[in-house]
C-alpha atoms as a PDB file:
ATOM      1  CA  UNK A   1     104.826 102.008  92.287  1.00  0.00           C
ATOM      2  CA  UNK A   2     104.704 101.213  88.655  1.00  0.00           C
ATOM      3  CA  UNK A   3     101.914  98.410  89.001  1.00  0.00           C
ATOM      4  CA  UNK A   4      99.985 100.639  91.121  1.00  0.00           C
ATOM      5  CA  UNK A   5      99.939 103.427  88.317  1.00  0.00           C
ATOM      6  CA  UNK A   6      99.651 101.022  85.753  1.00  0.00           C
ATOM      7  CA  UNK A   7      95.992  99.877  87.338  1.00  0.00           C
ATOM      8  CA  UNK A   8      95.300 103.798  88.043  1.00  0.00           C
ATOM      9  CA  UNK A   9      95.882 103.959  84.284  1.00  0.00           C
ATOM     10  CA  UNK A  10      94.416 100.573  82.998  1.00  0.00           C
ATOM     11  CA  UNK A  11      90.837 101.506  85.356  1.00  0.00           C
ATOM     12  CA  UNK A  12      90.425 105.077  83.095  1.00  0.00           C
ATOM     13  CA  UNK A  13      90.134 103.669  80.223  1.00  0.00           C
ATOM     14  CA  UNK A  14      87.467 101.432  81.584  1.00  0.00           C
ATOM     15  CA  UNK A  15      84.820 102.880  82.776  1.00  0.00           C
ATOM     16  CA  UNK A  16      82.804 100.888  84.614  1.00  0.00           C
ATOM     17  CA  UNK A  17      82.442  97.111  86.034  1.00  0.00           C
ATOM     18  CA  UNK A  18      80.993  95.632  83.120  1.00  0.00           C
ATOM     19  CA  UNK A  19      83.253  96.848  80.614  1.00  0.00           C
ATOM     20  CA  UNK A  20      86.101  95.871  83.003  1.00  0.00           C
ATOM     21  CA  UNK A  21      84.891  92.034  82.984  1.00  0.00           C
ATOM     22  CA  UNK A  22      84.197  92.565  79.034  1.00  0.00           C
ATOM     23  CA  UNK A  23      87.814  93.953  78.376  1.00  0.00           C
ATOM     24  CA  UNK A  24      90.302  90.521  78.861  1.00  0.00           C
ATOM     25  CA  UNK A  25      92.821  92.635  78.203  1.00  0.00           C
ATOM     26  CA  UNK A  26      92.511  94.937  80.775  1.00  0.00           C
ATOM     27  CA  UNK A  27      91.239  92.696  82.964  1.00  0.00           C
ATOM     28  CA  UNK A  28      94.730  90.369  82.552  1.00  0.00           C
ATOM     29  CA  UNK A  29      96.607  93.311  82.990  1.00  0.00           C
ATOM     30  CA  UNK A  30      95.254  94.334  86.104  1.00  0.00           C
ATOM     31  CA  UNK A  31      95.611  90.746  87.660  1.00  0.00           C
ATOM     32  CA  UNK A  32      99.360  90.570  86.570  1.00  0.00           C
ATOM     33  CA  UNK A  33      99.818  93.928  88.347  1.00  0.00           C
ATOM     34  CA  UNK A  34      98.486  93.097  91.557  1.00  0.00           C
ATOM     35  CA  UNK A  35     100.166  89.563  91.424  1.00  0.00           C
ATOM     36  CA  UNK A  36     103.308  92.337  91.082  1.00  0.00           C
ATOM     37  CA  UNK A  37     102.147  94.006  93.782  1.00  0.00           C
ATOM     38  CA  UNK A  38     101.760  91.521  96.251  1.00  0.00           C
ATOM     39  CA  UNK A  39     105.145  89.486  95.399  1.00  0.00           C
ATOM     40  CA  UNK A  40     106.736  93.007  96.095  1.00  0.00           C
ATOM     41  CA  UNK A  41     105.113  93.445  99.393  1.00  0.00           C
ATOM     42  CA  UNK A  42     106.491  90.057 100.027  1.00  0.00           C
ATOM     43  CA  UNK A  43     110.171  91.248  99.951  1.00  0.00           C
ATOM     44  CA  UNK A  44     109.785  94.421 102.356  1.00  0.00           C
ATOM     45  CA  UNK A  45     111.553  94.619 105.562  1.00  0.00           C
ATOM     46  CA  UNK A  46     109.106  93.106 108.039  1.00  0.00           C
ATOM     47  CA  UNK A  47     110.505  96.761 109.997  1.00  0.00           C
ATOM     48  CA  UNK A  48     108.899  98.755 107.399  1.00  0.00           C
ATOM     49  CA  UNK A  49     105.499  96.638 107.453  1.00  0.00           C
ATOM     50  CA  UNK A  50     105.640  97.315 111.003  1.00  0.00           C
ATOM     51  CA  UNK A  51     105.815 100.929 111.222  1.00  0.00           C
ATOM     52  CA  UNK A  52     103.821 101.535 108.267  1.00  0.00           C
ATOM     53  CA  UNK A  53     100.735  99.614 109.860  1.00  0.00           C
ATOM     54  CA  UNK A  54      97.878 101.527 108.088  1.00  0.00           C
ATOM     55  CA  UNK A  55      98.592  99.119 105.130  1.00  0.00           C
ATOM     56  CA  UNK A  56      97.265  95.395 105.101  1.00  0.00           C
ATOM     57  CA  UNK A  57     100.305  94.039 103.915  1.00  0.00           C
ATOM     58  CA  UNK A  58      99.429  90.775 104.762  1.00  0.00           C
ATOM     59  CA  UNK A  59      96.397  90.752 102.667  1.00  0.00           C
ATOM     60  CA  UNK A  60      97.978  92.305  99.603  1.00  0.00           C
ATOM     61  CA  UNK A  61     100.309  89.187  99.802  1.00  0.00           C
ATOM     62  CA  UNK A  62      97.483  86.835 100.696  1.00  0.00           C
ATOM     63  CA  UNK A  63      95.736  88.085  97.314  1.00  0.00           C
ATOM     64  CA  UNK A  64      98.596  87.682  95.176  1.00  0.00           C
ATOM     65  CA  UNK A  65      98.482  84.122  96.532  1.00  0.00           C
ATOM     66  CA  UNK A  66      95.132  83.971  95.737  1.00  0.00           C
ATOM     67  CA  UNK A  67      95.394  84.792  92.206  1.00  0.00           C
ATOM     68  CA  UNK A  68      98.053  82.990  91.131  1.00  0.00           C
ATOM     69  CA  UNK A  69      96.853  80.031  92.708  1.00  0.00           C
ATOM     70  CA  UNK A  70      92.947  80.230  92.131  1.00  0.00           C
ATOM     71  CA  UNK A  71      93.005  81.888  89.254  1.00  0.00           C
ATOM     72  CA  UNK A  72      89.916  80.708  87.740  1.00  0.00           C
ATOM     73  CA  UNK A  73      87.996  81.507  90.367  1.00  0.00           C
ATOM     74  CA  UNK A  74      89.193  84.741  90.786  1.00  0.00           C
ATOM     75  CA  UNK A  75      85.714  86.515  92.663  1.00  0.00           C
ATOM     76  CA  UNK A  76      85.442  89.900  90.062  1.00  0.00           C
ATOM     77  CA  UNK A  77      83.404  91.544  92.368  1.00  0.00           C
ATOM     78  CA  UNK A  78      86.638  91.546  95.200  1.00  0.00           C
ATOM     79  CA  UNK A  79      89.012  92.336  92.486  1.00  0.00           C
ATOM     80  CA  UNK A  80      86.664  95.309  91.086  1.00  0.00           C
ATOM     81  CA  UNK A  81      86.720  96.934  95.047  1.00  0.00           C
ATOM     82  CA  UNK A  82      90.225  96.579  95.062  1.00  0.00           C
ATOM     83  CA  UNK A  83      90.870  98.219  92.404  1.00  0.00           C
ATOM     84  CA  UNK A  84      88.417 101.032  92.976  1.00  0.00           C
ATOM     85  CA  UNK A  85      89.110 101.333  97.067  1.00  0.00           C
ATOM     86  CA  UNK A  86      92.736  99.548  97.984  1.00  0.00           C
ATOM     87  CA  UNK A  87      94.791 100.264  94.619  1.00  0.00           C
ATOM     88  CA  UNK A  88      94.357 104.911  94.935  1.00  0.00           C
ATOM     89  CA  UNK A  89      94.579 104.202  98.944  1.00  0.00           C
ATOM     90  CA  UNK A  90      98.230 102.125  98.030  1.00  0.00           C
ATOM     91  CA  UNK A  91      99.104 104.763  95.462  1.00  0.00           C
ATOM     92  CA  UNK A  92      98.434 107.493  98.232  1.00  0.00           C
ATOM     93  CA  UNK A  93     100.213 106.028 100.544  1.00  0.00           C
ATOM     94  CA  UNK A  94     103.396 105.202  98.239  1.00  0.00           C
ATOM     95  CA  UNK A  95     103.729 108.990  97.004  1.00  0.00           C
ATOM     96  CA  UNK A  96     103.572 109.895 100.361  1.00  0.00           C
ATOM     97  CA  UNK A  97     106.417 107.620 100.729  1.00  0.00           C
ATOM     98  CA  UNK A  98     108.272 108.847  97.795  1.00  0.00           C
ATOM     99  CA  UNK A  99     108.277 112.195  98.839  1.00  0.00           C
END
């Protein structure tokens, strides 16, 4: 949950796309979460992925592979939606969880 609120975080101080692919620093930090995020996902109970279906748990992982692997090629324009549509969708779905 922490990388999730750490992207929430890192994406107001930003405030749009350009500044986002101007800002290395951000931009870094938002990568390392999601490569967080997605080696995470890797260790939940295949039982939990499951029953919790509404999440695309294999594509979280399959973009942590992604960016650790290709990460000079990293597309900004994916990253950018994910952050903007997958990461609050994620965080929604984990509070619900935490509750």
């Amino acid at each position: 949950m922490d990388d999730v609120l750490d992207i929430l975080r890192f994406v107001e101080e930003i405030n749009n796309f350009d500044d986002f692919i101007a800002n290395k620093l951000y931009h870094k930090a938002i990568v390392m979460s999601i490569l967080n995020i997605g080696e995470l996902v890797k260790h939940l109970p295949p039982e939990f992925k499951a029953t919790h279906d509404t999440i695309d748990w294999k594509r979280i992982a399959g973009m942590r592979n992604y960016m650790a692997h290709e990460y000079n090629m990293i597309n900004n324009d994916m990253l950018w939606e994910t952050v903007m549509n997958s990461i609050p969708k994620l965080a929604d779905f984990l509070q619900e969880q935490l509750k």
